[in-house]
N, C-alpha and C. Protein backbone atom coordinates (compact mmCIF):
# COMPACT_ATOMS: atom_id res chain seq x y z
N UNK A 1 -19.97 52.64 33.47
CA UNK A 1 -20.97 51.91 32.72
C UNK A 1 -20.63 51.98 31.24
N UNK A 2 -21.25 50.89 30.75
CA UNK A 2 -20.61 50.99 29.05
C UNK A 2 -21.73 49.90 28.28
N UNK A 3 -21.93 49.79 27.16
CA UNK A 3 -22.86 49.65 26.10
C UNK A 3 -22.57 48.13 25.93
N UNK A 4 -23.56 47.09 26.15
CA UNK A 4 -23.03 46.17 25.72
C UNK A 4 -22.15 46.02 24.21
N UNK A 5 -22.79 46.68 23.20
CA UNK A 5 -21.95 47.23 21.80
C UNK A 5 -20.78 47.22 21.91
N UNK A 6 -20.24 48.28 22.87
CA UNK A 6 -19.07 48.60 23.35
C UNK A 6 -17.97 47.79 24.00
N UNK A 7 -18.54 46.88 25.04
CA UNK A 7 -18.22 46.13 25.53
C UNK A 7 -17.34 45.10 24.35
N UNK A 8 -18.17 44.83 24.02
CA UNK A 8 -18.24 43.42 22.18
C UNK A 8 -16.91 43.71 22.06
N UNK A 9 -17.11 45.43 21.07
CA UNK A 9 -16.14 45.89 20.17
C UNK A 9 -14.50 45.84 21.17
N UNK A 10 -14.37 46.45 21.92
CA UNK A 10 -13.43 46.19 22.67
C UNK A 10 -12.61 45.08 23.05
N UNK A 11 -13.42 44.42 23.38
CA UNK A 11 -13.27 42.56 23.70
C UNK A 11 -12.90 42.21 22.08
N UNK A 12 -13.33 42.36 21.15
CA UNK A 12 -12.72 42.04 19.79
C UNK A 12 -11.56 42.33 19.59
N UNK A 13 -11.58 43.82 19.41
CA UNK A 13 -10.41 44.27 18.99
C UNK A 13 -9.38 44.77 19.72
N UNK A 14 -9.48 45.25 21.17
CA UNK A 14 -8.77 46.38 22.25
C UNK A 14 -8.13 45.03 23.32
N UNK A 15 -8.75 44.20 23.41
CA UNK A 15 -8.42 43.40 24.79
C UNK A 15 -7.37 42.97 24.63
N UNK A 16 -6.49 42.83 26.12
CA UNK A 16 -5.46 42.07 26.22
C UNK A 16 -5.84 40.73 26.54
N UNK A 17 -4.81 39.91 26.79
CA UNK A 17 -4.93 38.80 26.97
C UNK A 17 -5.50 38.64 28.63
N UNK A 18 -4.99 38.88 29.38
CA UNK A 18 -5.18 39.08 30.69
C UNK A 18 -6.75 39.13 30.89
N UNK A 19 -7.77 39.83 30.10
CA UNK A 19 -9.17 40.44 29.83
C UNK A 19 -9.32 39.30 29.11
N UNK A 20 -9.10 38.58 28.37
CA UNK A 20 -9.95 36.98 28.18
C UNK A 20 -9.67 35.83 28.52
N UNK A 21 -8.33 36.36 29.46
CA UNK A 21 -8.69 34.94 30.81
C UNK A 21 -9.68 35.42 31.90
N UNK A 22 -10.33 36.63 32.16
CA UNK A 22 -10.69 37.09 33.23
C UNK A 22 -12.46 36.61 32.77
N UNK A 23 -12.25 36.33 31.27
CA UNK A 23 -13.44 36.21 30.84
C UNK A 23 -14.16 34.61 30.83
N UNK A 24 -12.82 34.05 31.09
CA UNK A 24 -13.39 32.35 31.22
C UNK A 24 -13.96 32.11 33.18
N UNK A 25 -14.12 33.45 33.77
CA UNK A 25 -14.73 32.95 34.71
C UNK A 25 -15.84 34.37 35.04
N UNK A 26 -15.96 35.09 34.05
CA UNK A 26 -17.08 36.00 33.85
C UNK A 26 -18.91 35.61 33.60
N UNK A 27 -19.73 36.03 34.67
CA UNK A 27 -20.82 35.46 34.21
C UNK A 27 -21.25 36.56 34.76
N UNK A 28 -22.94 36.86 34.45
CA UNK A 28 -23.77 37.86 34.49
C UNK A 28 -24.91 37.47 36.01
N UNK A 29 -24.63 38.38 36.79
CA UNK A 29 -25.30 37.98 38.64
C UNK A 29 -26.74 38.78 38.27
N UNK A 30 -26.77 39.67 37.49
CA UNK A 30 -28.43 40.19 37.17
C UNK A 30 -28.94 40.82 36.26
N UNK A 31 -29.86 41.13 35.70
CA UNK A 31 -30.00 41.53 34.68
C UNK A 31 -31.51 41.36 33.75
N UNK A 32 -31.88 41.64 32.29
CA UNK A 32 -32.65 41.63 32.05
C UNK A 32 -32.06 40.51 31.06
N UNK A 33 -32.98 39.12 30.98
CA UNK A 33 -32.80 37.91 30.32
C UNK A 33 -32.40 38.13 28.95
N UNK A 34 -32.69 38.50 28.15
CA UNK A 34 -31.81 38.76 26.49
C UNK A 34 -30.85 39.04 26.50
N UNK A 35 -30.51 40.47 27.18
CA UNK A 35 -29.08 40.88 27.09
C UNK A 35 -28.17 39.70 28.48
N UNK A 36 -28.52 39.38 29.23
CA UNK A 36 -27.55 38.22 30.06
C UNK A 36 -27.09 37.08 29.06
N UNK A 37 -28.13 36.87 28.23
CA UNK A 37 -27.81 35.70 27.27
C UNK A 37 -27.14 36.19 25.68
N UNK A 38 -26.87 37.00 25.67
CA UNK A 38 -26.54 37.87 24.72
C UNK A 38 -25.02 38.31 25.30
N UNK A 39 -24.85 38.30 26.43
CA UNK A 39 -23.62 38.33 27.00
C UNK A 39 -22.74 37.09 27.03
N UNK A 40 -23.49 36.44 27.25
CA UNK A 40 -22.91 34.89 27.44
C UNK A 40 -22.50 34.50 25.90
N UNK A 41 -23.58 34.47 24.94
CA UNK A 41 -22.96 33.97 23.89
C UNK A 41 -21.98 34.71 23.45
N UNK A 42 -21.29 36.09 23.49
CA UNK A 42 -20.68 36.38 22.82
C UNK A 42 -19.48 36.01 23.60
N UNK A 43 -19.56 35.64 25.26
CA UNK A 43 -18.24 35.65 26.01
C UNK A 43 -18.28 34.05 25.27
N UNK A 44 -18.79 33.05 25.04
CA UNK A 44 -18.58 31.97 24.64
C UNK A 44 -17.45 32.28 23.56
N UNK A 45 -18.19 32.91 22.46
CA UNK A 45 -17.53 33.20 21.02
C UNK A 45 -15.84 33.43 20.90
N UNK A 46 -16.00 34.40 22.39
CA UNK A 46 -14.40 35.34 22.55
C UNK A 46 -13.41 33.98 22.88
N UNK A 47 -13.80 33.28 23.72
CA UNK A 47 -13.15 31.82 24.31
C UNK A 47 -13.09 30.91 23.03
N UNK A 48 -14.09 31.08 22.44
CA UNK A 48 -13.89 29.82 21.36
C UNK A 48 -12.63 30.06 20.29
N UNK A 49 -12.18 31.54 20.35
CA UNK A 49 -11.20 31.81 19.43
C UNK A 49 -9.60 31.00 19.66
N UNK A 50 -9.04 31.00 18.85
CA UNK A 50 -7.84 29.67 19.05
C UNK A 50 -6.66 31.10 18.94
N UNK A 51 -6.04 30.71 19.95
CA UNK A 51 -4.90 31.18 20.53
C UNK A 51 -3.34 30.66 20.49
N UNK A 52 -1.95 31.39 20.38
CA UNK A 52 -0.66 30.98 20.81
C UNK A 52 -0.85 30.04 22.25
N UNK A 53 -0.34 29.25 22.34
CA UNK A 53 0.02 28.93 23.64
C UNK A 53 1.30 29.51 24.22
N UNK A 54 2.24 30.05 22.97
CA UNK A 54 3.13 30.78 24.10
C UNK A 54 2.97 32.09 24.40
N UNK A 55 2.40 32.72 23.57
CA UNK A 55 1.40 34.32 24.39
C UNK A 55 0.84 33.95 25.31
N UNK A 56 0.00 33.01 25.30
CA UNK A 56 -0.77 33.06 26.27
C UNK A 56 -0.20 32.89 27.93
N UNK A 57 0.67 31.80 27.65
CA UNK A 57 1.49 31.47 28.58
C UNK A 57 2.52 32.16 29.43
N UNK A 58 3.35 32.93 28.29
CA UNK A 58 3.76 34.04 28.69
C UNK A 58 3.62 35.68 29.52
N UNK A 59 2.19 35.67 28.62
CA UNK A 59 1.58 36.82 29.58
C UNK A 59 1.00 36.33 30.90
N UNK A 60 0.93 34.87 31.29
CA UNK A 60 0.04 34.68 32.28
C UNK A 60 1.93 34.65 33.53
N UNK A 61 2.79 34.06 32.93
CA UNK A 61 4.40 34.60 33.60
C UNK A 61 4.21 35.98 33.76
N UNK A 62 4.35 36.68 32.65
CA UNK A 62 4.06 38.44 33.34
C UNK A 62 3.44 38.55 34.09
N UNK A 63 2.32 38.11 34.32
CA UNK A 63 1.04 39.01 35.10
C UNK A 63 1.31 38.28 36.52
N UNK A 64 2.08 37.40 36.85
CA UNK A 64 2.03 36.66 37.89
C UNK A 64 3.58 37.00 38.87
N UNK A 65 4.64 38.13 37.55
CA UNK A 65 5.56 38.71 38.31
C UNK A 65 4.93 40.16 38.56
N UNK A 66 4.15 40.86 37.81
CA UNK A 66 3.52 41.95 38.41
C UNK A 66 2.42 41.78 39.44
N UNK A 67 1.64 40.89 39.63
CA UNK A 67 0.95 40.66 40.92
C UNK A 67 1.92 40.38 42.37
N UNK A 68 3.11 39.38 41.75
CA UNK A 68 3.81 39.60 42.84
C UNK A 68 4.48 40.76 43.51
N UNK A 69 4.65 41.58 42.60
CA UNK A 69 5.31 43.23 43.21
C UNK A 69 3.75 44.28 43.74
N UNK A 70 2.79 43.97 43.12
CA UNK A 70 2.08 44.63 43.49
C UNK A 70 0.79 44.08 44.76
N UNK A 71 0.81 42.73 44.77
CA UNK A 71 0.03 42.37 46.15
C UNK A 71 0.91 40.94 46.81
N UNK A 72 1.38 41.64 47.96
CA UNK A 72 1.99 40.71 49.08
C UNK A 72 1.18 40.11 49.92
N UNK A 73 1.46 38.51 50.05
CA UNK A 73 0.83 37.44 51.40
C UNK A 73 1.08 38.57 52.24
N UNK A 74 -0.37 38.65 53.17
CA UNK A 74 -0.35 39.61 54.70
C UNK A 74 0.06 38.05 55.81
N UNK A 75 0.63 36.74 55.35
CA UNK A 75 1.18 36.19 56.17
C UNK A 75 0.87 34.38 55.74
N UNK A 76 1.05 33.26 56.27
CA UNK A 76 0.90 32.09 55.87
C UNK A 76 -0.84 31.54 56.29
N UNK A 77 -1.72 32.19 57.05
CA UNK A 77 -2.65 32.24 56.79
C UNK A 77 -3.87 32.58 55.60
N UNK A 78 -3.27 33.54 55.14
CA UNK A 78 -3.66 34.40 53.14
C UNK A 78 -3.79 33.73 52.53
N UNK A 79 -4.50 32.87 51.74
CA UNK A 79 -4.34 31.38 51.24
C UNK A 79 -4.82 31.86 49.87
N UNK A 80 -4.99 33.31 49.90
CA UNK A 80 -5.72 33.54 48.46
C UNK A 80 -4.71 34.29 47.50
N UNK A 81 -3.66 35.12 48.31
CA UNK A 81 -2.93 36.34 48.00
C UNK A 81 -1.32 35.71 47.47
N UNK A 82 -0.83 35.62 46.87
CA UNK A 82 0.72 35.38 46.90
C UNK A 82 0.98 34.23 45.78
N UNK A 83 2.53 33.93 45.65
CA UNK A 83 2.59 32.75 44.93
C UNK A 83 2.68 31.02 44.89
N UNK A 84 1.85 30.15 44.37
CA UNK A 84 1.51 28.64 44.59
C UNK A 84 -0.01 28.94 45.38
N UNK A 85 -0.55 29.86 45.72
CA UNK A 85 -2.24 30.00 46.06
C UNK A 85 -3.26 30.96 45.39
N UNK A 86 -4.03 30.86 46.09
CA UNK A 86 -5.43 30.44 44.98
C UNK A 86 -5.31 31.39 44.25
N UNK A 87 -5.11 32.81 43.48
CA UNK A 87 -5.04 33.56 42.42
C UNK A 87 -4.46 33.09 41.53
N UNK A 88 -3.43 32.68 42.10
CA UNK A 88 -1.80 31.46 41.50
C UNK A 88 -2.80 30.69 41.13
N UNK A 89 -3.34 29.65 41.07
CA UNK A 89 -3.70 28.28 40.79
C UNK A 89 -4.94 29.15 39.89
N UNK A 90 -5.86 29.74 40.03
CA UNK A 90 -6.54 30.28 39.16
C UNK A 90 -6.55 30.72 37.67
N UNK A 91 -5.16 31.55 37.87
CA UNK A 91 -4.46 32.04 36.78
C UNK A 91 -3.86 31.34 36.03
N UNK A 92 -3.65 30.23 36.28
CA UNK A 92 -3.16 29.23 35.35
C UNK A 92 -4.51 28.05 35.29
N UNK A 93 -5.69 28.07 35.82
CA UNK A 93 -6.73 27.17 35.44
C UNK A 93 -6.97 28.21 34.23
N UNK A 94 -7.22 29.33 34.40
CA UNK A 94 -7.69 30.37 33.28
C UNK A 94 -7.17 30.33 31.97
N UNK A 95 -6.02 30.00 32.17
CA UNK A 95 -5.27 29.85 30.80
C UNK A 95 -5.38 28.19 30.01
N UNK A 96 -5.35 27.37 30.57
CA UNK A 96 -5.60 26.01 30.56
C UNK A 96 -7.35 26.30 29.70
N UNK A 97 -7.83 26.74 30.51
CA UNK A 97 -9.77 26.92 29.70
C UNK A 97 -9.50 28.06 28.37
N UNK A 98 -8.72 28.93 28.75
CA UNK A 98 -8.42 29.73 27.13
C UNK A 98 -8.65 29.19 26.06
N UNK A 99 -7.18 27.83 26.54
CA UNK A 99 -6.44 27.72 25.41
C UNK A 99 -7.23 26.55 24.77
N UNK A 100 -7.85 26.02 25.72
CA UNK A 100 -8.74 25.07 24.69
C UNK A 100 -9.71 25.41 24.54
N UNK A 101 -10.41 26.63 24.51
CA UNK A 101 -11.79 27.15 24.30
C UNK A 101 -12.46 26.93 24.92
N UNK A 102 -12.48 26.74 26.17
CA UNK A 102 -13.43 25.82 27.30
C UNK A 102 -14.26 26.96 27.52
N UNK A 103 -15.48 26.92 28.02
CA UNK A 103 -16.62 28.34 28.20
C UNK A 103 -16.77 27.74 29.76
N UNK A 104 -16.34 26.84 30.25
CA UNK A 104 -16.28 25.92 31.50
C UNK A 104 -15.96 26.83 32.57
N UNK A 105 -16.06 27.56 34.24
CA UNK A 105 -15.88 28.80 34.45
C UNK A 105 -14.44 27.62 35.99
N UNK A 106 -14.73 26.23 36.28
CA UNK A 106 -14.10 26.48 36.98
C UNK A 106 -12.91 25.80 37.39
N UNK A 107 -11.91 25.52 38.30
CA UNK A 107 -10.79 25.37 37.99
C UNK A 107 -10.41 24.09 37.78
N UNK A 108 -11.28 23.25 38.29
CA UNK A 108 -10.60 21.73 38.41
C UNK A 108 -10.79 21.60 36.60
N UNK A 109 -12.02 22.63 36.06
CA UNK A 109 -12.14 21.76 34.43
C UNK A 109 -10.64 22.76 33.65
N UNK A 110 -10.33 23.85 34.35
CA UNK A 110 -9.12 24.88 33.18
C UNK A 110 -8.00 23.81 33.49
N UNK A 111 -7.57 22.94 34.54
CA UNK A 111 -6.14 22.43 35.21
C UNK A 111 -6.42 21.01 33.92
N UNK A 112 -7.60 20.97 34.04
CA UNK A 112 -7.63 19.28 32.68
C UNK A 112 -7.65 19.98 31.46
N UNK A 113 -8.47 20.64 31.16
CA UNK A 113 -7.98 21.21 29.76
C UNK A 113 -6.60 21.56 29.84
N UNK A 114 -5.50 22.11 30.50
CA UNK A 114 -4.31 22.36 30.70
C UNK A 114 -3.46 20.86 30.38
N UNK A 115 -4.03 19.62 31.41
CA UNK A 115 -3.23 18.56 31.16
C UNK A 115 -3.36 18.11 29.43
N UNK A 116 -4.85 18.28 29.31
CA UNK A 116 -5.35 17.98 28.07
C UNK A 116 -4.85 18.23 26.96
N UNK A 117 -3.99 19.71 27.20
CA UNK A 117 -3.94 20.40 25.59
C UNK A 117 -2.31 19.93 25.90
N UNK A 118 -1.52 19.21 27.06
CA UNK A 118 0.10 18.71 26.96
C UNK A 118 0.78 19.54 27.81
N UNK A 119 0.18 20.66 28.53
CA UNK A 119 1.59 21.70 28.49
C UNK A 119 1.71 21.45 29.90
N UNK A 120 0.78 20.63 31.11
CA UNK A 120 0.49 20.82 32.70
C UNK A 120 0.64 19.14 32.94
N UNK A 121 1.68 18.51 33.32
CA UNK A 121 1.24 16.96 33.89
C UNK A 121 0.03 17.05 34.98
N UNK A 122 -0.60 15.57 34.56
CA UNK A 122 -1.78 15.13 35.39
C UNK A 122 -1.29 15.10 36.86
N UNK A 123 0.25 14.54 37.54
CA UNK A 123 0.06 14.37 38.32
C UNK A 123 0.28 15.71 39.21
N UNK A 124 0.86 17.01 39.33
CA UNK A 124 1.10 18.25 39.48
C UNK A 124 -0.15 18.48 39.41
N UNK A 125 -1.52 18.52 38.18
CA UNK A 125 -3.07 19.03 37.93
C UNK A 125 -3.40 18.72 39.51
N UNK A 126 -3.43 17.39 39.72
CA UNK A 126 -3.73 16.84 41.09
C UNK A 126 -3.21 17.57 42.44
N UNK A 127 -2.21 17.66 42.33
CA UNK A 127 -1.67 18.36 43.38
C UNK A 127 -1.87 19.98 43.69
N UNK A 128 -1.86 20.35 42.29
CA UNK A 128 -2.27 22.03 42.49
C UNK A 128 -4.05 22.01 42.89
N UNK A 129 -4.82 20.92 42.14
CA UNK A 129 -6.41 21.08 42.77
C UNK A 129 -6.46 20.75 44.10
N UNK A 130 -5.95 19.19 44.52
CA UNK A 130 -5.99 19.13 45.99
C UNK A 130 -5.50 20.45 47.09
N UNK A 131 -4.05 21.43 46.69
CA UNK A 131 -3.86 22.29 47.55
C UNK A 131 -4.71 23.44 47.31
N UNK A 132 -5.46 23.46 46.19
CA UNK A 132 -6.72 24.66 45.98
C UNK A 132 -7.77 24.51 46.84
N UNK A 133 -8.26 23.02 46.92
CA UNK A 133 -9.28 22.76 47.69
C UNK A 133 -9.21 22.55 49.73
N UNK A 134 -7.61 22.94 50.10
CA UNK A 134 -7.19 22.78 51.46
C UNK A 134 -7.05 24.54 51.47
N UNK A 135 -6.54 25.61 50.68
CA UNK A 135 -6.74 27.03 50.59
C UNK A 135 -8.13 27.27 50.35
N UNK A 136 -8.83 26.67 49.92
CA UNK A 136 -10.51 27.41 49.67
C UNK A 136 -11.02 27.46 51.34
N UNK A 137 -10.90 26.18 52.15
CA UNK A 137 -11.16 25.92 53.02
C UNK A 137 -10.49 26.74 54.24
N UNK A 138 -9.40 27.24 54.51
CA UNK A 138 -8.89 27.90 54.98
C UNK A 138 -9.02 29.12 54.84
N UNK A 139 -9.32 29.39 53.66
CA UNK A 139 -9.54 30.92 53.20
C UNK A 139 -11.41 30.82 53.80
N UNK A 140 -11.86 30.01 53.71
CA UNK A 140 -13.79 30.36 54.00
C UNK A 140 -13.58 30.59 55.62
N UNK A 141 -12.80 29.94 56.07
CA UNK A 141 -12.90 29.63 57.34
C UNK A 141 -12.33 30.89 58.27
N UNK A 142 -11.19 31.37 57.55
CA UNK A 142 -11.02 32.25 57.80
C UNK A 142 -11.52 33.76 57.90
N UNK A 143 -12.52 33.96 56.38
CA UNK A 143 -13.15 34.85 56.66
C UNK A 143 -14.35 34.76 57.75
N UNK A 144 -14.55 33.89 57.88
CA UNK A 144 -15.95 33.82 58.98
C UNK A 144 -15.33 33.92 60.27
N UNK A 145 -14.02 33.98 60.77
CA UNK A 145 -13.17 34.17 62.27
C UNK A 145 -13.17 36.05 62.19
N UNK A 146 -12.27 36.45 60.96
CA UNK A 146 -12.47 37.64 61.36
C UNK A 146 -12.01 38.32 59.26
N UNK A 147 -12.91 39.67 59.44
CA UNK A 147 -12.86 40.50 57.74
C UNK A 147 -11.15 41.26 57.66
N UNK A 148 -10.68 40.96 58.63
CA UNK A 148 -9.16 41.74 58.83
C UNK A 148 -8.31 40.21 58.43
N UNK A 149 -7.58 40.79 58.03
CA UNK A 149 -5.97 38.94 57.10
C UNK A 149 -5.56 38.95 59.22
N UNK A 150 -6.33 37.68 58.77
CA UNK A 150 -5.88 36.63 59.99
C UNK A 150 -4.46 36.53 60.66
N UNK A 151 -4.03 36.82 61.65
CA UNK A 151 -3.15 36.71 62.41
C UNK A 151 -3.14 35.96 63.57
N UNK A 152 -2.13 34.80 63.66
CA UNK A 152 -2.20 33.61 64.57
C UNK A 152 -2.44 34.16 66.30
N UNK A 153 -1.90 34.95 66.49
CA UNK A 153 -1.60 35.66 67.72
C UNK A 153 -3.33 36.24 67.84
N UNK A 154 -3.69 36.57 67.63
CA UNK A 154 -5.65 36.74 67.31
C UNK A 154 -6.61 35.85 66.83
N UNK A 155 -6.07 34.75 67.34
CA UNK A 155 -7.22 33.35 66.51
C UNK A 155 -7.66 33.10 68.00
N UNK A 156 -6.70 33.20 69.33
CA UNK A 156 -7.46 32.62 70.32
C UNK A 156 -8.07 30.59 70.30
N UNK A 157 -8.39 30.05 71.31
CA UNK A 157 -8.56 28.47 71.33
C UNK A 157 -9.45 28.20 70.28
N UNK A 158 -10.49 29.17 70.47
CA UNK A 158 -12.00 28.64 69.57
C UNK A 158 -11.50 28.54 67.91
N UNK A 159 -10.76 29.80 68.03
CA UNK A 159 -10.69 30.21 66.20
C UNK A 159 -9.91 29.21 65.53
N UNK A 160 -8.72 28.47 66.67
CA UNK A 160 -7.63 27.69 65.96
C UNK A 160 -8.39 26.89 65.76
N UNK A 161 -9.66 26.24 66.51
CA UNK A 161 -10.05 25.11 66.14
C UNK A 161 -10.63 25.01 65.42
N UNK A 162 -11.41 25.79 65.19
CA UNK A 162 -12.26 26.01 63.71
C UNK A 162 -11.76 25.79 62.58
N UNK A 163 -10.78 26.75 62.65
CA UNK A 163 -9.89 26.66 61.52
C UNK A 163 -9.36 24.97 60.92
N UNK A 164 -8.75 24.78 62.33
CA UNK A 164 -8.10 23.38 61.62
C UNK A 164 -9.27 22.46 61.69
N UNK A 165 -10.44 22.31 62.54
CA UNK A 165 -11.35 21.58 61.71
C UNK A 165 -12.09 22.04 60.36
N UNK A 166 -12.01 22.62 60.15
CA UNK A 166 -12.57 23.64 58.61
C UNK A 166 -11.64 22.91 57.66
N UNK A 167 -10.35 23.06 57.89
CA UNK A 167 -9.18 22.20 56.94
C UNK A 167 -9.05 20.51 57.40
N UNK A 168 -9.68 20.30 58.06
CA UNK A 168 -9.68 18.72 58.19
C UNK A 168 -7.63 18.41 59.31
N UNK A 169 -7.32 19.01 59.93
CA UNK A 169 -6.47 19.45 60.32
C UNK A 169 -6.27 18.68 62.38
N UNK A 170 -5.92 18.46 63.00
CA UNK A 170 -5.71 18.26 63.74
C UNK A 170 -5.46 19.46 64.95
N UNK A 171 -4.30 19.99 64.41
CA UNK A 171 -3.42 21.16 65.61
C UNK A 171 -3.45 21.86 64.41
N UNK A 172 -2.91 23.10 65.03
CA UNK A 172 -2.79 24.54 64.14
C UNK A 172 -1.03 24.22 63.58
N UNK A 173 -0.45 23.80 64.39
CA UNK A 173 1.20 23.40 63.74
C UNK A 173 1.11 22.77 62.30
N UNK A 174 -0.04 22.04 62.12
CA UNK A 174 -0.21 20.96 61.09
C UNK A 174 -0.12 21.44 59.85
N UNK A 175 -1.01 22.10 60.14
CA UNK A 175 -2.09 22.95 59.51
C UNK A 175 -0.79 24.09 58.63
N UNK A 176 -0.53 24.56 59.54
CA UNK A 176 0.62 25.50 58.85
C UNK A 176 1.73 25.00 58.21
N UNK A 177 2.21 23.79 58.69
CA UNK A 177 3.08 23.23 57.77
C UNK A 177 2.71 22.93 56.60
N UNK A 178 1.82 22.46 56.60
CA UNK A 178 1.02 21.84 55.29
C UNK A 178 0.82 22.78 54.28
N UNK A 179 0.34 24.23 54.79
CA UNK A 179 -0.15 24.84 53.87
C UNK A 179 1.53 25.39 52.97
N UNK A 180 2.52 25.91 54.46
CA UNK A 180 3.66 26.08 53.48
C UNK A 180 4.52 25.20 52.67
N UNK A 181 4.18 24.32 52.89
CA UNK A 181 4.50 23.06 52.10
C UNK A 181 3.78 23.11 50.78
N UNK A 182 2.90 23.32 50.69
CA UNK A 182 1.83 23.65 49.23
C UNK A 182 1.76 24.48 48.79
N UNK A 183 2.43 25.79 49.32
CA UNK A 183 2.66 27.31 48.95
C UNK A 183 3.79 27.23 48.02
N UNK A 184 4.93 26.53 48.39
CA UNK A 184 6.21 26.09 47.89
C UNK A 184 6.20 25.19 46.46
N UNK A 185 5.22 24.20 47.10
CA UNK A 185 5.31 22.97 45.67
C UNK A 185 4.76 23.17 44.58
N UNK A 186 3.55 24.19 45.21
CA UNK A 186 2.37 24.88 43.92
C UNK A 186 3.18 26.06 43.56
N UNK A 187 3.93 26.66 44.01
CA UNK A 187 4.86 28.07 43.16
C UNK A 187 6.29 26.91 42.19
N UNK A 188 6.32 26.25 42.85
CA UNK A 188 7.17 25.82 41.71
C UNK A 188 6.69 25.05 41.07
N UNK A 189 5.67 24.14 40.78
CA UNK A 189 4.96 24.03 39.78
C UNK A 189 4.61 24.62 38.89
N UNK A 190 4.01 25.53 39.13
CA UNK A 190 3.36 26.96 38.27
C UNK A 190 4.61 27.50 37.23
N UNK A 191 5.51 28.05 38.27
CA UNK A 191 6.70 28.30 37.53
C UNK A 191 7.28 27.55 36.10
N UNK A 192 7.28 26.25 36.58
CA UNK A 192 7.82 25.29 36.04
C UNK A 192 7.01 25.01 34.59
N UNK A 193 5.49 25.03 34.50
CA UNK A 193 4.93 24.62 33.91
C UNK A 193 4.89 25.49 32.81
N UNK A 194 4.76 27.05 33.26
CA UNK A 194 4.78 28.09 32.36
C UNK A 194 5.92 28.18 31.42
N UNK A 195 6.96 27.96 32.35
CA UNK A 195 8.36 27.81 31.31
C UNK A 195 8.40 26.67 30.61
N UNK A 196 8.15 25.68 30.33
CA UNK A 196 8.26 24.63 30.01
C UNK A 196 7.14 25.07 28.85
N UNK A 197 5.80 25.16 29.04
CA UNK A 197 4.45 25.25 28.31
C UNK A 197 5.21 26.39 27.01
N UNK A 198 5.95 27.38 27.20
CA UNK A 198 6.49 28.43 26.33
C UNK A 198 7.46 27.42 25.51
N UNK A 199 8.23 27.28 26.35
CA UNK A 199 9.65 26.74 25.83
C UNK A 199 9.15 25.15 24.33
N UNK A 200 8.47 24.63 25.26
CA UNK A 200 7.95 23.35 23.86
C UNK A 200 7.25 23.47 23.35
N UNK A 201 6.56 24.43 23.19
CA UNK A 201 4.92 24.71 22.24
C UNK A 201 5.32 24.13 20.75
N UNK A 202 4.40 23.17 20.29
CA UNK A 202 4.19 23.09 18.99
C UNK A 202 4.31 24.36 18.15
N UNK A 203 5.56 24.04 16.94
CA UNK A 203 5.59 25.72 16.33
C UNK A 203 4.16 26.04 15.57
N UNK A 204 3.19 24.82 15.47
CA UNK A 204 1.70 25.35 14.74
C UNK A 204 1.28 26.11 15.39
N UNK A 205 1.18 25.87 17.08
CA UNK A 205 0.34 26.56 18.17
C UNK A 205 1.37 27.52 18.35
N UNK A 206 2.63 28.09 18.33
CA UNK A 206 3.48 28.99 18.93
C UNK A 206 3.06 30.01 18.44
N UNK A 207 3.28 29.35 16.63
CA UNK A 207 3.34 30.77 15.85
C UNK A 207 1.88 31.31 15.35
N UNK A 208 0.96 31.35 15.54
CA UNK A 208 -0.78 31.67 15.64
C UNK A 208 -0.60 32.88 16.68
């Protein structure tokens, strides 16, 4: 536990970057009404501050080769865990809402502020939201089959079907192609965008 005071001061002066992308999708679930709103404005304030785009960008490359060493897909079902899905696509909506000050918490608005501020093409934005919104679905669907990372060999008739009607899906073959097909196009997207977003930054926005 810690002091909202505390909280502030930290977030001012101590935070990494990583801690005010975590903050463009931070909101308050309970509480006593002043201080919830007293939270909010100041997380507004922290977002409204104008940022490098290639720090920003860069650390969001770091943090996305240390997530990869430190949490592995438990398989092509995981739609949340690994690289080109949903943490992946998150982590770069997060930075996209950073960098333009967006107080906006969710991803389809960080991927337009992203196209918005130059560094993410519209038509890739599209493609990384559409495969966010075929992983959300797979991932809900999945947790309601079973709280253990889904394994095909344990889905049984009922579960496959669920599943692929949950994803709008036909057969379970489909279904899996599709998703590794979007696991692939959304990791190299991501990739692509980050290096690119570093590499051309306006030197006004680089050097800030």
């Amino acid at each position: 536990a810690t002091s909202l005071e505390s909280f502030c001061q930290y977030q001012r002066n101590d935070a990494w970057v990583w801690e005010h992308l975590a903050l463009t999708r931070a909101r308050v679930i309970a509480g006593e009404p002043r201080l919830m709103q007293e939270f909010e404005t100041f997380r507004r304030s922290v977002i409204a501050r104008q940022r490098s785009q290639v720090k920003v960008l860069a650390e969001v490359a770091h943090m996305r080769d240390r997530l990869a060493s430190a949490k592995t897909s438990s398989g092509v079902w995981d739609a949340k865990t690994g690289a080109g899905r949903m943490m992946d696509i998150e982590l770069l909506a997060q930075a996209g809402a950073l960098l333009a000050q967006s107080a906006q918490r969710d991803v389809a608005n960080g991927l337009e502020q992203a196209v918005a501020g130059g560094w993410l093409d519209a038509a890739d934005a599209r493609r990384l939201h559409q495969s966010y919104d075929l992983y959300w679905s797979v991932q809900t669907a999945a947790r309601l089959i079973s709280q253990s990372p889904l394994l095909q060999e344990n889905l049984g008739e009922g579960g496959a079907q669920f599943l692929c009607s949950s994803a709008g899906f036909d057969c379970l073959e489909d279904l899996e192609a599709a998703l590794e097909a979007a696991y692939r196009g959304c990791d190299a997207i991501i990739a692509q965008t980050l290096q690119e977003g570093v590499d051309h930054a306006e030197p006004d926005r680089a050097g800030r």
